[in-house]
C-alpha atoms as a PDB file:
ATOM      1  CA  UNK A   1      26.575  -0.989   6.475  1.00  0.00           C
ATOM      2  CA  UNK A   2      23.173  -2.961   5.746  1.00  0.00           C
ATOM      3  CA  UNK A   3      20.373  -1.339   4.097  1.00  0.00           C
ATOM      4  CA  UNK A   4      17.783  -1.963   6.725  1.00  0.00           C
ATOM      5  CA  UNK A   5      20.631   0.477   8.952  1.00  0.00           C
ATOM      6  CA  UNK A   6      20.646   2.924   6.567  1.00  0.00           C
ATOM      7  CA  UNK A   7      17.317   3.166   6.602  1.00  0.00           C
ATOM      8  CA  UNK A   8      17.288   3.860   9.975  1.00  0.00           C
ATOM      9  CA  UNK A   9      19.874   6.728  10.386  1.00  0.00           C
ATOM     10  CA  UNK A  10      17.996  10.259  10.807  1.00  0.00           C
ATOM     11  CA  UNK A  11      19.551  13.584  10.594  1.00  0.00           C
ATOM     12  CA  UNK A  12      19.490  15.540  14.016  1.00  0.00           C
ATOM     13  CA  UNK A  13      19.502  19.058  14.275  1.00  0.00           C
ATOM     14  CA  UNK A  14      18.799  21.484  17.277  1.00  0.00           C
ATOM     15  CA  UNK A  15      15.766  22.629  14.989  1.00  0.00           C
ATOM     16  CA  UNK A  16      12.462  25.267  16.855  1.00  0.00           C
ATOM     17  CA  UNK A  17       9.875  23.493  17.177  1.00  0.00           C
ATOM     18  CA  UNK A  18       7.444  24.949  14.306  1.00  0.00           C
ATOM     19  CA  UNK A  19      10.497  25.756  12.004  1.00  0.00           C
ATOM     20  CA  UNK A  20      11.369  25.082   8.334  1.00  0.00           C
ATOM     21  CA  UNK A  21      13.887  22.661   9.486  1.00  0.00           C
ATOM     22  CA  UNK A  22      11.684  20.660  11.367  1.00  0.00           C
ATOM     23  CA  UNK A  23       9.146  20.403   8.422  1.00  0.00           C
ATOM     24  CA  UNK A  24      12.249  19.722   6.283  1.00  0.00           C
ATOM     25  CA  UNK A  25      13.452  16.792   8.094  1.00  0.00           C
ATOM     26  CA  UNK A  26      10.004  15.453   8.734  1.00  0.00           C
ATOM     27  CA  UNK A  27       9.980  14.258   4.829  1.00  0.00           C
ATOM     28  CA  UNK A  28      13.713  13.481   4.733  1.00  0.00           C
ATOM     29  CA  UNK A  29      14.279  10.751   7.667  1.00  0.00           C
ATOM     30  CA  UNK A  30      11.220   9.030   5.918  1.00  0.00           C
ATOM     31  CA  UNK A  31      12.736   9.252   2.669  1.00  0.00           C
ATOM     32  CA  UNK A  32      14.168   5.851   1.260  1.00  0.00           C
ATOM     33  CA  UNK A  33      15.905   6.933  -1.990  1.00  0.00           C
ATOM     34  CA  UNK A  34      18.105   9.993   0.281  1.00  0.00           C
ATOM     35  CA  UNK A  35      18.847   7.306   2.223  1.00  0.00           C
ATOM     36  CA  UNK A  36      19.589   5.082  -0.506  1.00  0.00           C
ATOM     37  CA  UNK A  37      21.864   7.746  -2.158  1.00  0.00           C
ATOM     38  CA  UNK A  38      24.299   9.006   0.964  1.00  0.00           C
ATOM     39  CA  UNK A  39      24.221   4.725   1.292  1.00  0.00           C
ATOM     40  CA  UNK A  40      26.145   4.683  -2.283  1.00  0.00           C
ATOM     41  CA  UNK A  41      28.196   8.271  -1.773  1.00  0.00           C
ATOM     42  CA  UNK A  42      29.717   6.516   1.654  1.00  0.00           C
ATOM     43  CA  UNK A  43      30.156   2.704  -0.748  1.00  0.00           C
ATOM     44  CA  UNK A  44      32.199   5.003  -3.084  1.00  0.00           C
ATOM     45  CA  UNK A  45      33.959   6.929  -0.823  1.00  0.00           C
ATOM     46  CA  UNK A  46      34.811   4.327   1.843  1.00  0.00           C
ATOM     47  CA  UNK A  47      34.948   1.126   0.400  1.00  0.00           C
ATOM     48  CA  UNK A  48      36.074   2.037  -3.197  1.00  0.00           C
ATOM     49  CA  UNK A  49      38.061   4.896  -2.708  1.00  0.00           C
ATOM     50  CA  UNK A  50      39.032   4.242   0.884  1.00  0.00           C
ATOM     51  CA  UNK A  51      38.526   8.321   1.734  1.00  0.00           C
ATOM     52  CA  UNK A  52      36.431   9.226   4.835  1.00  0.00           C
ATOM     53  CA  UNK A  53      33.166   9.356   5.611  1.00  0.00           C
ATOM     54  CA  UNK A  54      30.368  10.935   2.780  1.00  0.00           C
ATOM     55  CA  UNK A  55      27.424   9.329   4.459  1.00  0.00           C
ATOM     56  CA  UNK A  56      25.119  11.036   6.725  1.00  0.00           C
ATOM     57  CA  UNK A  57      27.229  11.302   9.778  1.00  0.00           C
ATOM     58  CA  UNK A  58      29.163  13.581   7.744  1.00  0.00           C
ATOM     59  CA  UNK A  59      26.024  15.679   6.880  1.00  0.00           C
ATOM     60  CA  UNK A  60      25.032  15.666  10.173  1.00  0.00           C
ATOM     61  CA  UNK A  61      28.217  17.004  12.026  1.00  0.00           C
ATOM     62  CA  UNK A  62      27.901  19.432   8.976  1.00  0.00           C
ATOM     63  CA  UNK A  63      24.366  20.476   9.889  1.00  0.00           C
ATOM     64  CA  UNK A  64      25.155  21.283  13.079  1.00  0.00           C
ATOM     65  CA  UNK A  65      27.876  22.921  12.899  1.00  0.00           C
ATOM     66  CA  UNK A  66      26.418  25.593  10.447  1.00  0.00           C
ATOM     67  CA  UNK A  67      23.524  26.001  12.384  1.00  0.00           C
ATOM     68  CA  UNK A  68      25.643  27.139  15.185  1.00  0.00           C
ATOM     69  CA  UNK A  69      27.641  29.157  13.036  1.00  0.00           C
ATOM     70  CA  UNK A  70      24.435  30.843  11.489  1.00  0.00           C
ATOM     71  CA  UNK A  71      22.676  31.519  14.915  1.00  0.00           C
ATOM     72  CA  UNK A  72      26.090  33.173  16.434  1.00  0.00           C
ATOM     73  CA  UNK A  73      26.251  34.817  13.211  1.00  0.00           C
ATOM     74  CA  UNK A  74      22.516  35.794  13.247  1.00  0.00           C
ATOM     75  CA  UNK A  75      23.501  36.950  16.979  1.00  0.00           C
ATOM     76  CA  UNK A  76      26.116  38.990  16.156  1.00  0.00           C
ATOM     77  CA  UNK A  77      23.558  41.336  13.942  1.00  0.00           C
ATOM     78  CA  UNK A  78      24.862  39.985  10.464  1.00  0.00           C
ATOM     79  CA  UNK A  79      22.378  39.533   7.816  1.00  0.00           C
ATOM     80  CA  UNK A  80      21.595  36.380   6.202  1.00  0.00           C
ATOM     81  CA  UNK A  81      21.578  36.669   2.603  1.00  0.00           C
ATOM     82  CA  UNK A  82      18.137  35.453   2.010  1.00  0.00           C
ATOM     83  CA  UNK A  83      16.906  37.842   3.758  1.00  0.00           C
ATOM     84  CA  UNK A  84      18.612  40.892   2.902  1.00  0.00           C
ATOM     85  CA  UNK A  85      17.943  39.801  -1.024  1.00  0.00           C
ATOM     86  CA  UNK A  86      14.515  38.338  -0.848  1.00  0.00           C
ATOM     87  CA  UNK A  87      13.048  39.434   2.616  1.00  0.00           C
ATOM     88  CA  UNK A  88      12.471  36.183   3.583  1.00  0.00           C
ATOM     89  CA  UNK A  89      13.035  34.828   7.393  1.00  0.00           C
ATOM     90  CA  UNK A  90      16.014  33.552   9.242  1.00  0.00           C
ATOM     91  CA  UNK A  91      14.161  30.283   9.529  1.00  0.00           C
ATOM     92  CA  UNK A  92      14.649  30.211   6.091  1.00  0.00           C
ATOM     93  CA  UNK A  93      18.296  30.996   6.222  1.00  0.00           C
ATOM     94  CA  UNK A  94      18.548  27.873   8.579  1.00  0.00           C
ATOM     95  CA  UNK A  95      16.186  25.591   5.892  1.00  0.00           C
ATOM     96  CA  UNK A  96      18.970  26.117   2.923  1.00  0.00           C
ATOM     97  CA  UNK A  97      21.936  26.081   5.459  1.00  0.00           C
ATOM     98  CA  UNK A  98      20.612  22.570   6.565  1.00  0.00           C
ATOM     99  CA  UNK A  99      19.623  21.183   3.212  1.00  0.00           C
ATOM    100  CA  UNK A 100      23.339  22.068   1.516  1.00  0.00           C
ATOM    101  CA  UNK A 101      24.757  20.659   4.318  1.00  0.00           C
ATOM    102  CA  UNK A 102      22.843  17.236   3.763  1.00  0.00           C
ATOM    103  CA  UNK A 103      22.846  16.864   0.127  1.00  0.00           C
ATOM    104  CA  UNK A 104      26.070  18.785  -0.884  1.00  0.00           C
ATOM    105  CA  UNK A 105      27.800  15.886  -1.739  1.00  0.00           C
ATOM    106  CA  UNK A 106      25.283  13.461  -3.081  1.00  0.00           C
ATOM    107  CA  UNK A 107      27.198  13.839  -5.972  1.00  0.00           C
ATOM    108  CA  UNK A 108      29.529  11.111  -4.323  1.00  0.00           C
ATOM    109  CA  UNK A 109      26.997   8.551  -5.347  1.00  0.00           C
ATOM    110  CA  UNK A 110      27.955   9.419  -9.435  1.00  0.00           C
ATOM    111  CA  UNK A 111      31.471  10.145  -9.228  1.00  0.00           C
ATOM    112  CA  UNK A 112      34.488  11.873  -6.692  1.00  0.00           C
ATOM    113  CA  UNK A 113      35.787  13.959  -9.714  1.00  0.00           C
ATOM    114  CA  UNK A 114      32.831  16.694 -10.097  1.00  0.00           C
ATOM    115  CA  UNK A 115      30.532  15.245  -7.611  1.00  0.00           C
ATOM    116  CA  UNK A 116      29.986  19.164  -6.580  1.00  0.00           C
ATOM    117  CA  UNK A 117      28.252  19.546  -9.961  1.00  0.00           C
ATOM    118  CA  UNK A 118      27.216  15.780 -10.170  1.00  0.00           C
ATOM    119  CA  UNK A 119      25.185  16.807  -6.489  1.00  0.00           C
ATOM    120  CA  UNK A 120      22.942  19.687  -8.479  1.00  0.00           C
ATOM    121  CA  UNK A 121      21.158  17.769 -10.524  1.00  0.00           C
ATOM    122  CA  UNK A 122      20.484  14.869  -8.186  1.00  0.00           C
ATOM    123  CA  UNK A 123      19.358  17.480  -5.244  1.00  0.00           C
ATOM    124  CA  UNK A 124      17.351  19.578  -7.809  1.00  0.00           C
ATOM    125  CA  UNK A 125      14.516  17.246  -8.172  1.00  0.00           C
ATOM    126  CA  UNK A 126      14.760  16.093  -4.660  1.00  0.00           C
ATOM    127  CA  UNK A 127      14.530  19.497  -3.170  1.00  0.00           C
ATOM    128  CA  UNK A 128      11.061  20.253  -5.008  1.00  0.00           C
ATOM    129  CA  UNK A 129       9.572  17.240  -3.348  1.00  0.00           C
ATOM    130  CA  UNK A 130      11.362  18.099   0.115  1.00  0.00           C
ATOM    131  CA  UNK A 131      10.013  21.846   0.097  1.00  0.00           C
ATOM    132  CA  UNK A 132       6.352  21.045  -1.179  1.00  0.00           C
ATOM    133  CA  UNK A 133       5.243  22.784   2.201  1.00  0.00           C
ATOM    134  CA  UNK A 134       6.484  25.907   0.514  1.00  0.00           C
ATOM    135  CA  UNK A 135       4.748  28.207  -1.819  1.00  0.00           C
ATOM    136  CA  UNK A 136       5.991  27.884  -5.859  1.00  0.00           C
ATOM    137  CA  UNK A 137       8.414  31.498  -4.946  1.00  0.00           C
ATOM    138  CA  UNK A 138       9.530  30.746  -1.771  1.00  0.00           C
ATOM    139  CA  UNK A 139      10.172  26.614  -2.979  1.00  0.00           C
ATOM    140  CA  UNK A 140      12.060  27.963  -5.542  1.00  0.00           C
ATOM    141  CA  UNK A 141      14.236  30.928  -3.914  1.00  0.00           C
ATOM    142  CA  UNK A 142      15.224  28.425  -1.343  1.00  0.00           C
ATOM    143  CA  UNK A 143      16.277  25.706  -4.010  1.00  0.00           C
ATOM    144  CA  UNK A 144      18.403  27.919  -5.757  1.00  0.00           C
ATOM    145  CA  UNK A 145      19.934  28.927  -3.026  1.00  0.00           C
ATOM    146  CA  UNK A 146      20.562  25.348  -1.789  1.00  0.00           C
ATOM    147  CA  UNK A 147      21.991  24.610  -4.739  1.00  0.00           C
ATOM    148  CA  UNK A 148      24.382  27.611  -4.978  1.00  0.00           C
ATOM    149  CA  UNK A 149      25.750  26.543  -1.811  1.00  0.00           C
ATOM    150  CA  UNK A 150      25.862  22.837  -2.807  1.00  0.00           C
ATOM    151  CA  UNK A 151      28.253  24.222  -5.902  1.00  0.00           C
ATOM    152  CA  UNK A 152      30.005  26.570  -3.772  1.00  0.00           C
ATOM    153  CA  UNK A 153      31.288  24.594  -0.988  1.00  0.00           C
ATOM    154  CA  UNK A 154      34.260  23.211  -2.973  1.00  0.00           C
ATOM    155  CA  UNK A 155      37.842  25.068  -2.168  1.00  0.00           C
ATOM    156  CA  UNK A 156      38.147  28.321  -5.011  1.00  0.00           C
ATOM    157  CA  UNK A 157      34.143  28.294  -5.088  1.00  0.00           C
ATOM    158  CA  UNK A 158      32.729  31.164  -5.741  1.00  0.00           C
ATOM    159  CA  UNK A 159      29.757  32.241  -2.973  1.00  0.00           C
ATOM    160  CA  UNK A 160      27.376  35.081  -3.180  1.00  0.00           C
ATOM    161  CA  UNK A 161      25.339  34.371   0.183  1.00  0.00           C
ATOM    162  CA  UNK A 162      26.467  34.141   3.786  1.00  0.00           C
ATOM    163  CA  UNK A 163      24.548  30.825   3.685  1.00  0.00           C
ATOM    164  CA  UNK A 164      27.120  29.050   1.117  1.00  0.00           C
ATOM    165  CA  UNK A 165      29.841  30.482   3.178  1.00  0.00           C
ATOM    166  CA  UNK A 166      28.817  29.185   6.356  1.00  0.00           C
ATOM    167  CA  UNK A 167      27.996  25.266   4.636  1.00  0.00           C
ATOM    168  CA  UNK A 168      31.721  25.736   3.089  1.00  0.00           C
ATOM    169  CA  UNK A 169      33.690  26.668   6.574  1.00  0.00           C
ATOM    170  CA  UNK A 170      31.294  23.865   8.393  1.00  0.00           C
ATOM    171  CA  UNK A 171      32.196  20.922   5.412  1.00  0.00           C
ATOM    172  CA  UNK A 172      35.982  21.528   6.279  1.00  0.00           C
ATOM    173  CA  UNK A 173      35.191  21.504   9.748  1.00  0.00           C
ATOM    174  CA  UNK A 174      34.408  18.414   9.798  1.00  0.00           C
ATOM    175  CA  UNK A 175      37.566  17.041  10.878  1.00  0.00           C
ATOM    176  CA  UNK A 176      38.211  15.199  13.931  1.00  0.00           C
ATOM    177  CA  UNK A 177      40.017  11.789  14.399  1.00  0.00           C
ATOM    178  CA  UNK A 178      36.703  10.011  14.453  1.00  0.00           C
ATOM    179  CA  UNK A 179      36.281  10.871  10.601  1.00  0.00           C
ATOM    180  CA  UNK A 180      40.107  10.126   9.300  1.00  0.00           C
ATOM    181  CA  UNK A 181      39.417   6.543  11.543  1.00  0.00           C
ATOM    182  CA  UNK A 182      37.993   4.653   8.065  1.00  0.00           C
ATOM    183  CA  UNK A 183      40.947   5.564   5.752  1.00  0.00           C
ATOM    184  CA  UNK A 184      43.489   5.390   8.665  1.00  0.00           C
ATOM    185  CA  UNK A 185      42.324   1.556   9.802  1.00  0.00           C
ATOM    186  CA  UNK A 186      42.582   0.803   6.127  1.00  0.00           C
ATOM    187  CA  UNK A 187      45.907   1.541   6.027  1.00  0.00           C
ATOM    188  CA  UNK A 188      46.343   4.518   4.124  1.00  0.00           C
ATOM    189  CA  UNK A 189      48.567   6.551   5.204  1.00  0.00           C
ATOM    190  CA  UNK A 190      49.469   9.945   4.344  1.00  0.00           C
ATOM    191  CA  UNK A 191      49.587  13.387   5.641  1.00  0.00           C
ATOM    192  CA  UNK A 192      45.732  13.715   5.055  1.00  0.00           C
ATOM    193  CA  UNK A 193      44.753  10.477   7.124  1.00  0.00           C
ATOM    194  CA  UNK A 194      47.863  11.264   9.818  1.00  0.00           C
ATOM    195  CA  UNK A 195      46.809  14.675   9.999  1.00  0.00           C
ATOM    196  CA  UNK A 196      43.447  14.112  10.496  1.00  0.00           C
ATOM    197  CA  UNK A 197      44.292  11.735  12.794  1.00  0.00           C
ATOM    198  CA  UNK A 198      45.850  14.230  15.260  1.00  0.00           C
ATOM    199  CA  UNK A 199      42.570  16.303  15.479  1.00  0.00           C
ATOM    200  CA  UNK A 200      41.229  15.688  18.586  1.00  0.00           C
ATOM    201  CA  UNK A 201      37.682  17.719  18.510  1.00  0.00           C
ATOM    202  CA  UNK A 202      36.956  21.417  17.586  1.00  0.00           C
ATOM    203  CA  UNK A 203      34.774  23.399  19.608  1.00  0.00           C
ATOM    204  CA  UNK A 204      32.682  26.847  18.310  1.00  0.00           C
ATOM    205  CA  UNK A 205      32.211  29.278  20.789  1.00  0.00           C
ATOM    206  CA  UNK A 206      31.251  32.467  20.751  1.00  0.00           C
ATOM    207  CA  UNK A 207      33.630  35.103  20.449  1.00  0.00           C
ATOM    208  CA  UNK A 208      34.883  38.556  21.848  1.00  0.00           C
ATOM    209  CA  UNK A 209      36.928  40.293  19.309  1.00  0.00           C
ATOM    210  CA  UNK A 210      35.056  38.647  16.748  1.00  0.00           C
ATOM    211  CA  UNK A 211      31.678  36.873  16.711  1.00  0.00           C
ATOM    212  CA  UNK A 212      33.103  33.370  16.176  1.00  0.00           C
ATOM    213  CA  UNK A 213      35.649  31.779  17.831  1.00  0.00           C
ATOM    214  CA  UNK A 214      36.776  28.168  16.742  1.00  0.00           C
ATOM    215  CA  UNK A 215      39.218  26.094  18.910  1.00  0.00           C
ATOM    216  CA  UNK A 216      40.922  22.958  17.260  1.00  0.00           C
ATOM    217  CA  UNK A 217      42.700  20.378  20.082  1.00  0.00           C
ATOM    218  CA  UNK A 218      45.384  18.540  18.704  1.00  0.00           C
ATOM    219  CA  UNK A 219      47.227  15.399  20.039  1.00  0.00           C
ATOM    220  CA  UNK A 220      50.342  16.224  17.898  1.00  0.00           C
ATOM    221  CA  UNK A 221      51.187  19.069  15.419  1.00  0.00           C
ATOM    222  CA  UNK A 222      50.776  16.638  12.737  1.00  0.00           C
ATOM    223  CA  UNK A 223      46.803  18.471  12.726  1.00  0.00           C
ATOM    224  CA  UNK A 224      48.417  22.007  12.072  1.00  0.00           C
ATOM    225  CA  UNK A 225      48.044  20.347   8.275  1.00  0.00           C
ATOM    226  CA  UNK A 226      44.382  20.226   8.628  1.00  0.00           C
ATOM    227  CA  UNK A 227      44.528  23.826   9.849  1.00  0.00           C
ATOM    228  CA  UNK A 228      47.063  25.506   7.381  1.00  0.00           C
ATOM    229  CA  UNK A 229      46.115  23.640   4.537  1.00  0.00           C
ATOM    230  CA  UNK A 230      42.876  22.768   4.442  1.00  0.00           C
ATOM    231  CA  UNK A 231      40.645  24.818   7.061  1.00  0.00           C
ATOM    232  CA  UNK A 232      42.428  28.228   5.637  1.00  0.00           C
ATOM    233  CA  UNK A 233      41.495  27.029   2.091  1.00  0.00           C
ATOM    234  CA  UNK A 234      37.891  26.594   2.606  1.00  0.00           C
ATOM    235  CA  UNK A 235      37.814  29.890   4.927  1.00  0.00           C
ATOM    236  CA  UNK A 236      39.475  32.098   3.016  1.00  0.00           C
ATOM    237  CA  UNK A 237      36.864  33.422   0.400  1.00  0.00           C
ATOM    238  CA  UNK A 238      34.246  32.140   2.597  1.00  0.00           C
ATOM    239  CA  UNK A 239      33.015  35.615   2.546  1.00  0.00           C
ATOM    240  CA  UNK A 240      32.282  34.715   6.771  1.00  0.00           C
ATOM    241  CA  UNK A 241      36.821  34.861   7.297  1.00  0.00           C
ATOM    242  CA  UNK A 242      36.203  38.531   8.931  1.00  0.00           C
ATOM    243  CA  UNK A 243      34.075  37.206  11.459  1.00  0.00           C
ATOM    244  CA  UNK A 244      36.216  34.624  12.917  1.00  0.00           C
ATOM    245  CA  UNK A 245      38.847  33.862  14.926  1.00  0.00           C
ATOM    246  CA  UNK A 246      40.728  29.952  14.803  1.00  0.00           C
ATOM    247  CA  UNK A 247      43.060  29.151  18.168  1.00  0.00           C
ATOM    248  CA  UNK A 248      44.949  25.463  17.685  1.00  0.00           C
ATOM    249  CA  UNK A 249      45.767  23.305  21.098  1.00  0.00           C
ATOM    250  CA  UNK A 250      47.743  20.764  21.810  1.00  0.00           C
ATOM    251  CA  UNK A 251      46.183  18.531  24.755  1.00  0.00           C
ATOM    252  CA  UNK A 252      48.935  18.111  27.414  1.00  0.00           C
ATOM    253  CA  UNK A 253      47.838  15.874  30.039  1.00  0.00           C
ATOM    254  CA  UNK A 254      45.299  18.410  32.453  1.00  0.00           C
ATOM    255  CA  UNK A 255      45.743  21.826  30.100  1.00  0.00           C
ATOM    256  CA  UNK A 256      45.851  22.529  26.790  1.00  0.00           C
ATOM    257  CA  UNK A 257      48.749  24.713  24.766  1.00  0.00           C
ATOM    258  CA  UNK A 258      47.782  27.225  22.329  1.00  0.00           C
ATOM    259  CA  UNK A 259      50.750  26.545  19.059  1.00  0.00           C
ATOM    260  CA  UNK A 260      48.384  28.734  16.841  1.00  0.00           C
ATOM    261  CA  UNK A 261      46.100  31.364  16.065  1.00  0.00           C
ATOM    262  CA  UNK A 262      45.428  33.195  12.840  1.00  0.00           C
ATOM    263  CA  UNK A 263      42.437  35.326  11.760  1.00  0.00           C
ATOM    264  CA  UNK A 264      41.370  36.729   8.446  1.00  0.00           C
ATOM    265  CA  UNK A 265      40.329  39.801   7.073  1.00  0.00           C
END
């Protein structure tokens, strides 16, 4: 991908108009070293280590995702941790939930091994430039909470906030054929591209016997992979497992066939 097209990708989000996130992504899609940076994570990752996409169609899915997860969530009367600990505002919730999701693995641009702890340092200083509309507490409650999801979202992390939770569970459910497309094309294959390859789309709904309900659709049961082994990895310690529910399809011409369903906690 060219520079000039980098340069031209901005991160969507369903944001309020008036909210943090708004302000938030005012400054980033004008921001040419971000840009620059998830331009050298997806180098690394796709052309050098032929894995899927780092770049910011990966953050984006990821934003999105959370943010849904977070306003069910919010929904369902369960407390954000930023404000049960600080008294702080929902909208701020969404501003850290959206900023790990975008810059949680900028650490990609350094390095694959460590590029959890590689993305601290390079979101640190960005984040006090991206938050300047905040007051000095508020700036820097919500940067070290950004960054304690950033270093929590890898599998055996340990999270203390609902917020790193939710950016964990959304990161590995990122997973749909469209992303494994890159390594798959290229010839690599293994039970991580094939698998991948066999997600059709997952869908968040709200739930009934718990508030979130997450349905995977599957072309083959190659995808149960993604689900067993990679999904359950990232949810489980999550500290969000008890409030959801996963149901895996197959897609059979007009209906799909429920092959599995699991819950947590």
């Amino acid at each position: 991908m060219e520079p000039k097209k980098y340069s031209q990708i901005d991160i969507h989000v369903p944001y309020r108009a008036g909210s943090l996130q708004e302000k938030a992504l005012a400054v980033i899609n004008h921001d040419v070293e971000i840009k620059t940076m998830w331009r050298i994570s997806n180098v690394n990752a796709i052309e050098r280590l032929e894995m899927t996409d780092h770049g910011p169609v990966h953050f984006q899915i990821v934003a999105n995702i959370a943010t849904r997860l977070a306003r069910i969530l919010v929904k369902n009367n369960i407390d954000m941790s930023i404000v049960k600990n600080y008294s702080l505002s929902n909208d701020h919730a969404e501003l850290v939930i959206l900023l790990a999701s975008i810059f949680h693995d900028l650490g990609m641009s350094i390095n694959r091994e460590g590029h959890e702890s590689f993305s601290l340092f390079l979101a640190n200083s960005i984040l006090h430039r991206v938050l300047d509309f905040l007051d000095v507490e508020e700036r820097t409650i919500v940067t070290s909470e950004v960054l304690h999801a950033i270093i929590a979202h890898r599998s055996g992390g340990n999270l203390y906030t609902v917020e790193a939770g939710i950016v964990r569970v959304a990161d590995a459910l990122d997973m749909s054929e469209g992303r494994s497309r890159i390594p798959y094309e290229l010839g690599k294959i293994d039970i991580h591209s094939v698998s991948a390859a066999a997600i059709n789309r997952v869908e968040i709904a709200e739930g009934t016997s718990k508030p979130i309900q997450i349905n995977i659709y599957m072309n083959n049961m190659a995808g149960i992979f993604q689900v067993d082994e990679l999904l359950k990895q990232k949810l489980v310690g999550s500290g969000i497992e008890k409030y959801i529910i996963i149901s895996a399809y197959i897609d059979e011409e007009d209906e799909q066939k429920l092959v599995k369903e699991f819950e947590i906690g």
